[in-house]
C-alpha atoms as a PDB file:
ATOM      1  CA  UNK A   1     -46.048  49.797  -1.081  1.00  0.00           C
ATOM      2  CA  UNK A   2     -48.578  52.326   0.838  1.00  0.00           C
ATOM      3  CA  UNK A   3     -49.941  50.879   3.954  1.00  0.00           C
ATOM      4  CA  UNK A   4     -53.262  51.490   5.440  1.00  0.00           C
ATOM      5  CA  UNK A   5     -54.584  52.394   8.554  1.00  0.00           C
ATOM      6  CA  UNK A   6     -55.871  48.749   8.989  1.00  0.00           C
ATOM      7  CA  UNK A   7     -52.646  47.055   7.766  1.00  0.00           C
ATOM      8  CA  UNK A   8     -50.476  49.350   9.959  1.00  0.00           C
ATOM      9  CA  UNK A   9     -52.487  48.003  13.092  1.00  0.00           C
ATOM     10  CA  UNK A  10     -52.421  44.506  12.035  1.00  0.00           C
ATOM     11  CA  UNK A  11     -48.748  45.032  11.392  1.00  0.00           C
ATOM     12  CA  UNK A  12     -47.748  46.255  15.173  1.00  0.00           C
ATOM     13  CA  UNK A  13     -50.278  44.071  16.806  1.00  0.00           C
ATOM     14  CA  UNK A  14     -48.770  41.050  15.366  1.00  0.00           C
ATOM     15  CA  UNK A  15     -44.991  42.409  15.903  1.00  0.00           C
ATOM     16  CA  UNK A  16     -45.793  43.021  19.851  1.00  0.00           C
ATOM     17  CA  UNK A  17     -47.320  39.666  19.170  1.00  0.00           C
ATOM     18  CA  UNK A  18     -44.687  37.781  17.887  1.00  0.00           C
ATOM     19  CA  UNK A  19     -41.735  39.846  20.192  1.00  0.00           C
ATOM     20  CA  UNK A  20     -42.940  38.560  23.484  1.00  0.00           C
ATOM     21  CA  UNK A  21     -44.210  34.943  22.440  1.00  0.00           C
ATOM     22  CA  UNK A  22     -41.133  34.119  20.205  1.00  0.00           C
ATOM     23  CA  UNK A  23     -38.893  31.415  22.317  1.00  0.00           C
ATOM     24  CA  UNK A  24     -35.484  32.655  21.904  1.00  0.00           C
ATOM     25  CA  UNK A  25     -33.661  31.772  24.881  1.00  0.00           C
ATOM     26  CA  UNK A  26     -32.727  34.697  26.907  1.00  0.00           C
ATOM     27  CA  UNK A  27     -33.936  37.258  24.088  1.00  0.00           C
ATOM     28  CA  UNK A  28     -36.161  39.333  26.170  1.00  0.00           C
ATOM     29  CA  UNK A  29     -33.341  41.535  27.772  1.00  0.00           C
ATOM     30  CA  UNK A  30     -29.820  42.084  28.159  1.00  0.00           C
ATOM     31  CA  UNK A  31     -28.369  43.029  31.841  1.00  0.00           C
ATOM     32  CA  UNK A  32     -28.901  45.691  33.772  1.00  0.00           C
ATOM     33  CA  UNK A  33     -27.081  49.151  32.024  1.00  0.00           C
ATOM     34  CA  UNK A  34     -25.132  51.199  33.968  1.00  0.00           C
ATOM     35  CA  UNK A  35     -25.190  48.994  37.089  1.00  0.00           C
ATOM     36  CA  UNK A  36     -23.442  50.453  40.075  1.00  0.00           C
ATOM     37  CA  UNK A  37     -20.982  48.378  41.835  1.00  0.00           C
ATOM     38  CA  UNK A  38     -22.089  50.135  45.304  1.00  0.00           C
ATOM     39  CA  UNK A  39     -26.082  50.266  44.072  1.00  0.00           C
ATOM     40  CA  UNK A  40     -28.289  47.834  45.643  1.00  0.00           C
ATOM     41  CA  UNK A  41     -30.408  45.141  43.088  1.00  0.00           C
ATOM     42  CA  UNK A  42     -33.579  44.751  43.231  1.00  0.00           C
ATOM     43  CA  UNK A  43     -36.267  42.605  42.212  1.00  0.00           C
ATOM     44  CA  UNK A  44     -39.680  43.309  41.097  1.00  0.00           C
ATOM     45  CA  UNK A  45     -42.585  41.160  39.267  1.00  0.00           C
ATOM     46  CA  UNK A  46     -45.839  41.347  39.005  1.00  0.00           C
ATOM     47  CA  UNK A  47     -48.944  41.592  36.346  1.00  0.00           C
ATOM     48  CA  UNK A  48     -49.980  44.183  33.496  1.00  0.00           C
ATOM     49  CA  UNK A  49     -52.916  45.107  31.556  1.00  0.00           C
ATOM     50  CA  UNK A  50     -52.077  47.267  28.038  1.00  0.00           C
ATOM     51  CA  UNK A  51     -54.188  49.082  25.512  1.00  0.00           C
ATOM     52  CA  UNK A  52     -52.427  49.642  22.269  1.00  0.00           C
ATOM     53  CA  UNK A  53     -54.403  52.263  20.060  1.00  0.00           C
ATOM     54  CA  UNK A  54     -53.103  52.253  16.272  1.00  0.00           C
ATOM     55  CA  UNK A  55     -53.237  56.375  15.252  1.00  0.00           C
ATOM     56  CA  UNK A  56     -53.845  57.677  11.728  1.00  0.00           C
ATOM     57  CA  UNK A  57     -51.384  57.273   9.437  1.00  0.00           C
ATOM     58  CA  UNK A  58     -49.966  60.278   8.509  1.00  0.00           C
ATOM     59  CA  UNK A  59     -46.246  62.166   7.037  1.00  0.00           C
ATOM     60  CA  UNK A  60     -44.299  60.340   9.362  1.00  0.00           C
ATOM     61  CA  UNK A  61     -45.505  56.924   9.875  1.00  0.00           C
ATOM     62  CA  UNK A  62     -46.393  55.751   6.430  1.00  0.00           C
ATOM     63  CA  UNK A  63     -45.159  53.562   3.815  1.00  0.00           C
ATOM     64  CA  UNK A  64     -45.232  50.035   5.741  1.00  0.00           C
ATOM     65  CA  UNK A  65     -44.886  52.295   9.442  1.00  0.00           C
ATOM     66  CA  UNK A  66     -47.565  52.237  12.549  1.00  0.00           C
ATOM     67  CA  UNK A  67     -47.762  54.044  15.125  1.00  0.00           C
ATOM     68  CA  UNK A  68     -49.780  53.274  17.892  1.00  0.00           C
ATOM     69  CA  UNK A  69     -50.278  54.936  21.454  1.00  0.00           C
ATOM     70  CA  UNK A  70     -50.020  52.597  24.821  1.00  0.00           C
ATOM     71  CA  UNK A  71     -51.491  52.874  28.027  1.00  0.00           C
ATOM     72  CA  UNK A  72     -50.522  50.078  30.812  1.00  0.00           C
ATOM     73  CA  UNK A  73     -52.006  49.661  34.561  1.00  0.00           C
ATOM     74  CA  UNK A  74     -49.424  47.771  36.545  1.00  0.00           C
ATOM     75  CA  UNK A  75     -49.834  45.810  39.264  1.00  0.00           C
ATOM     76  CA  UNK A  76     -47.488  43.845  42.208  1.00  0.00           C
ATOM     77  CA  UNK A  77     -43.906  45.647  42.728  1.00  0.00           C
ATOM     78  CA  UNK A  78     -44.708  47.965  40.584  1.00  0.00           C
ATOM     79  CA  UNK A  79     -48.201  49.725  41.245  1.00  0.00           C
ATOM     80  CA  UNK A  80     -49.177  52.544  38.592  1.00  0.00           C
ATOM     81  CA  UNK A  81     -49.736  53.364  35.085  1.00  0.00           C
ATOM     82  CA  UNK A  82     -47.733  54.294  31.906  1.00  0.00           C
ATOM     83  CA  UNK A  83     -48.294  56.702  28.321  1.00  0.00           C
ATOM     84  CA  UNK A  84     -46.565  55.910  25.572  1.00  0.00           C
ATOM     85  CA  UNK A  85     -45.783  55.421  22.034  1.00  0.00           C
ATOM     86  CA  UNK A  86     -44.605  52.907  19.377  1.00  0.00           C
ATOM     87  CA  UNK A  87     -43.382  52.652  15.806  1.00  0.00           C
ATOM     88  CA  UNK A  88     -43.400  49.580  14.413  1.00  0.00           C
ATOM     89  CA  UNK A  89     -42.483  47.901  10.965  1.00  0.00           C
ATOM     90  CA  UNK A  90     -43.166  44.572   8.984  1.00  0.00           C
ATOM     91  CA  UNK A  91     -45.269  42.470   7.067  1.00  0.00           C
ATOM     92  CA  UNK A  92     -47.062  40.264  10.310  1.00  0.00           C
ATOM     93  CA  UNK A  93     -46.702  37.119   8.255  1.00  0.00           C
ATOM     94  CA  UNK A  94     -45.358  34.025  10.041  1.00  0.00           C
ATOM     95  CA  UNK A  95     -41.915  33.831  10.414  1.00  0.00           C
ATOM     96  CA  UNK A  96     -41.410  37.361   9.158  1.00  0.00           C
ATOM     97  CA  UNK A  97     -38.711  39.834  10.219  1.00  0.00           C
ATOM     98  CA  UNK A  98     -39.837  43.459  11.833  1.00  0.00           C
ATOM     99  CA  UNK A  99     -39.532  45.921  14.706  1.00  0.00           C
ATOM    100  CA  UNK A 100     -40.389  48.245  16.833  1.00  0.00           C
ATOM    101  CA  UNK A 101     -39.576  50.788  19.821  1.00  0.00           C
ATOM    102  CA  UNK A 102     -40.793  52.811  21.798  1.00  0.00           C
ATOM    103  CA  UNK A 103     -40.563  55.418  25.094  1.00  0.00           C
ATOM    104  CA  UNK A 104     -43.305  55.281  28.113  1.00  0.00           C
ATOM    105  CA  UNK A 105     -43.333  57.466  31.141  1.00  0.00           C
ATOM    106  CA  UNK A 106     -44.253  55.122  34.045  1.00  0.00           C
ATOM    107  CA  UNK A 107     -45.747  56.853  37.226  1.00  0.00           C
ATOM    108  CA  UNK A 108     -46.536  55.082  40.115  1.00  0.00           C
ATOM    109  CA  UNK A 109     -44.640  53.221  43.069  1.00  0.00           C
ATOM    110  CA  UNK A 110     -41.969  50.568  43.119  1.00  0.00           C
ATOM    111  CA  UNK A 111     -41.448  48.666  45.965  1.00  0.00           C
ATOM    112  CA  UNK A 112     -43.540  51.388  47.419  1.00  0.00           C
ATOM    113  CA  UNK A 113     -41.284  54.468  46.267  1.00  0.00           C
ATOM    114  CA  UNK A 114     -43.556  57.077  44.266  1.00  0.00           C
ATOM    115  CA  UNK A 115     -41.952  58.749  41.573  1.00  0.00           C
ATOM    116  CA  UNK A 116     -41.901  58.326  37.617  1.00  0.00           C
ATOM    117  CA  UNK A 117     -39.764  57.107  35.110  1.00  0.00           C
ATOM    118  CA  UNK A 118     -39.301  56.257  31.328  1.00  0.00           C
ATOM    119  CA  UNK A 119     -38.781  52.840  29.505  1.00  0.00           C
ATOM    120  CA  UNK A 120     -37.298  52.542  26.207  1.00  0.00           C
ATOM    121  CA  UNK A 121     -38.226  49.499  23.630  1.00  0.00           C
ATOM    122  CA  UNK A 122     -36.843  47.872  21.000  1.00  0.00           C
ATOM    123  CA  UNK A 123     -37.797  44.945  19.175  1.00  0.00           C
ATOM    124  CA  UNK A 124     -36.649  42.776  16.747  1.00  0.00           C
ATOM    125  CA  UNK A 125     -38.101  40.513  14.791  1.00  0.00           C
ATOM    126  CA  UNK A 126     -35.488  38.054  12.024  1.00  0.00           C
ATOM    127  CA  UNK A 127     -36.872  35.659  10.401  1.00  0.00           C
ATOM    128  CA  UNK A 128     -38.987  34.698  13.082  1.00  0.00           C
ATOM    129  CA  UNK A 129     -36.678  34.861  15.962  1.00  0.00           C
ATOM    130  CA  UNK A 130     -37.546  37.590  17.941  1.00  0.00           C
ATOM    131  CA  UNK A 131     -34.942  40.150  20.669  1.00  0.00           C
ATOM    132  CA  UNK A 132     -36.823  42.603  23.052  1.00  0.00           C
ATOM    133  CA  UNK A 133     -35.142  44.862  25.304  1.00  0.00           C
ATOM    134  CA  UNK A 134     -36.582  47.260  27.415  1.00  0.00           C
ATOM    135  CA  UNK A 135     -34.355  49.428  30.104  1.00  0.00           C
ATOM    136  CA  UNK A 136     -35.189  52.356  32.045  1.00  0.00           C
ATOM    137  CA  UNK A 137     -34.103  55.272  29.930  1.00  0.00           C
ATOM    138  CA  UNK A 138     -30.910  57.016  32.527  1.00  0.00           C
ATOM    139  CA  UNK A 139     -31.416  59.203  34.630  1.00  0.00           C
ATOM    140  CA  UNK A 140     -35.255  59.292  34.040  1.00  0.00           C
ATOM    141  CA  UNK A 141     -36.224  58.791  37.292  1.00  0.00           C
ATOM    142  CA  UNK A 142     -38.250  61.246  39.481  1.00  0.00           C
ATOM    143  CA  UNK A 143     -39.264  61.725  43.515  1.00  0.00           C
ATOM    144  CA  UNK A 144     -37.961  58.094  45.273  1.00  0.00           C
ATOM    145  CA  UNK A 145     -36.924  56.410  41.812  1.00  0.00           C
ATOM    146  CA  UNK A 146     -34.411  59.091  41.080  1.00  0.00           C
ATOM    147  CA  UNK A 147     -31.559  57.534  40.215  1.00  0.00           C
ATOM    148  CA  UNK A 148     -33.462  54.150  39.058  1.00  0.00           C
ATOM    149  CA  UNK A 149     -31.428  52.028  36.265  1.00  0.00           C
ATOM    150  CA  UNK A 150     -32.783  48.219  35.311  1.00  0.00           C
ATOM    151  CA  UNK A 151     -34.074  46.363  32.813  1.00  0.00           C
ATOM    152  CA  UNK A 152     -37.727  44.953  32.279  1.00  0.00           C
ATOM    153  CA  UNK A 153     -38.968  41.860  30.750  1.00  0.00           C
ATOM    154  CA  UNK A 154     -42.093  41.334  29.491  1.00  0.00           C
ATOM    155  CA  UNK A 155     -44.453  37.269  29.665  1.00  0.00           C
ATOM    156  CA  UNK A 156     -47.144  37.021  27.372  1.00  0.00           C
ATOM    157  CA  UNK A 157     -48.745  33.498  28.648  1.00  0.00           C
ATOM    158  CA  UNK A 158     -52.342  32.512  28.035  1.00  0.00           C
ATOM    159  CA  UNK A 159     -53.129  35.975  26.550  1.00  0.00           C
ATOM    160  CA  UNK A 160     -51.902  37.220  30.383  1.00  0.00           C
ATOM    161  CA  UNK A 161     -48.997  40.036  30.668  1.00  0.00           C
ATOM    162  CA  UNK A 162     -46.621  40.198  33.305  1.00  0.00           C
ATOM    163  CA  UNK A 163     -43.301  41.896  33.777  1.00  0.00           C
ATOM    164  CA  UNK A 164     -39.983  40.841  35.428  1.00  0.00           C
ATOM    165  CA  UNK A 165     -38.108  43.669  36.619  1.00  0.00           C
ATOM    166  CA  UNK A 166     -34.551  43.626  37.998  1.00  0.00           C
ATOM    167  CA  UNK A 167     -33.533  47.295  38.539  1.00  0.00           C
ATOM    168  CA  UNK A 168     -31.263  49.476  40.939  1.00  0.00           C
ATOM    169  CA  UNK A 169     -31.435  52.892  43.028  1.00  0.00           C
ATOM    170  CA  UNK A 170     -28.115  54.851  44.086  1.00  0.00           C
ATOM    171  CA  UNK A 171     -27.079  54.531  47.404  1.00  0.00           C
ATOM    172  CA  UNK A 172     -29.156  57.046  49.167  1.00  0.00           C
ATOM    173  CA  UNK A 173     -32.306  56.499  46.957  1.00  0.00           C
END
């Protein structure tokens, strides 16, 4: 079945939707990868506004596939902005099954470091019952965060987004 250009964006809105609503118990992400014994964890929360543009359809996302672009403005612990995009896949329906990922650059300050890094997504949708993980793609980070590792959590509650951010920097960083 051909999908288009208004399906596709109903299709990821309702899969970003349904990933960070969906209330399975510790679902939204997994620990922290490639924690350092001698790294110091950190803590960082705070609010989000996001702007998810669905793009043509075209070669490469087609055939039940979206793409859409993102652009974030973070605020709290993490002050800054973020560019990115997302595939996504499924019917939207109630109780459906999907997913999605995708990669953002984030550039900003964290705890009041300045540098940049990337995020990696990816959702999953069974049946209704959703998984989300999102951790900072290794050795990503740039100026300050260099050497950054974590994993973020996204809260969608009464149409607000925050985030929930436990992370670490290398000794030194």
């Amino acid at each position: 079945m051909r999908m288009g250009f208004a399906g596709g964006a109903c299709i990821i809105a309702s899969l970003c939707l349904w990933v960070a609503l969906a209330p399975a118990p510790g679902a939204h992400s997994e620990g922290l990868q490639g924690k350092d014994a001698t790294a110091v964890s950190h803590h960082a929360s705070g609010t989000f506004e996001v702007k998810v543009t669905p793009q043509p359809e075209d070669a490469y996302a087609s055939g039940g596939l979206g793409r859409m672009t993102i652009d974030k403005q973070f605020h709290g612990a993490l002050e800054g902005t973020s560019k990115g995009q997302m595939l996504a896949s499924g019917t939207g329906a109630k109780d459906s099954s999907g997913g999605y990922v995708a990669i953002e650059r984030v550039s900003g300050k964290l705890d009041g470091r300045a540098g940049t890094f990337v995020l990696q997504h990816s959702g999953t949708m069974t049946k209704g019952v959703a998984e989300l993980k999102i951790f900072v793609v290794p050795d990503s980070g740039t100026g300050e965060l260099a050497g950054l590792a974590g994993s973020m959590k996204i809260i969608i509650a009464s149409g607000k987004h925050s985030y929930d951010f436990e992370y670490t920097l290398q000794p030194g960083q």
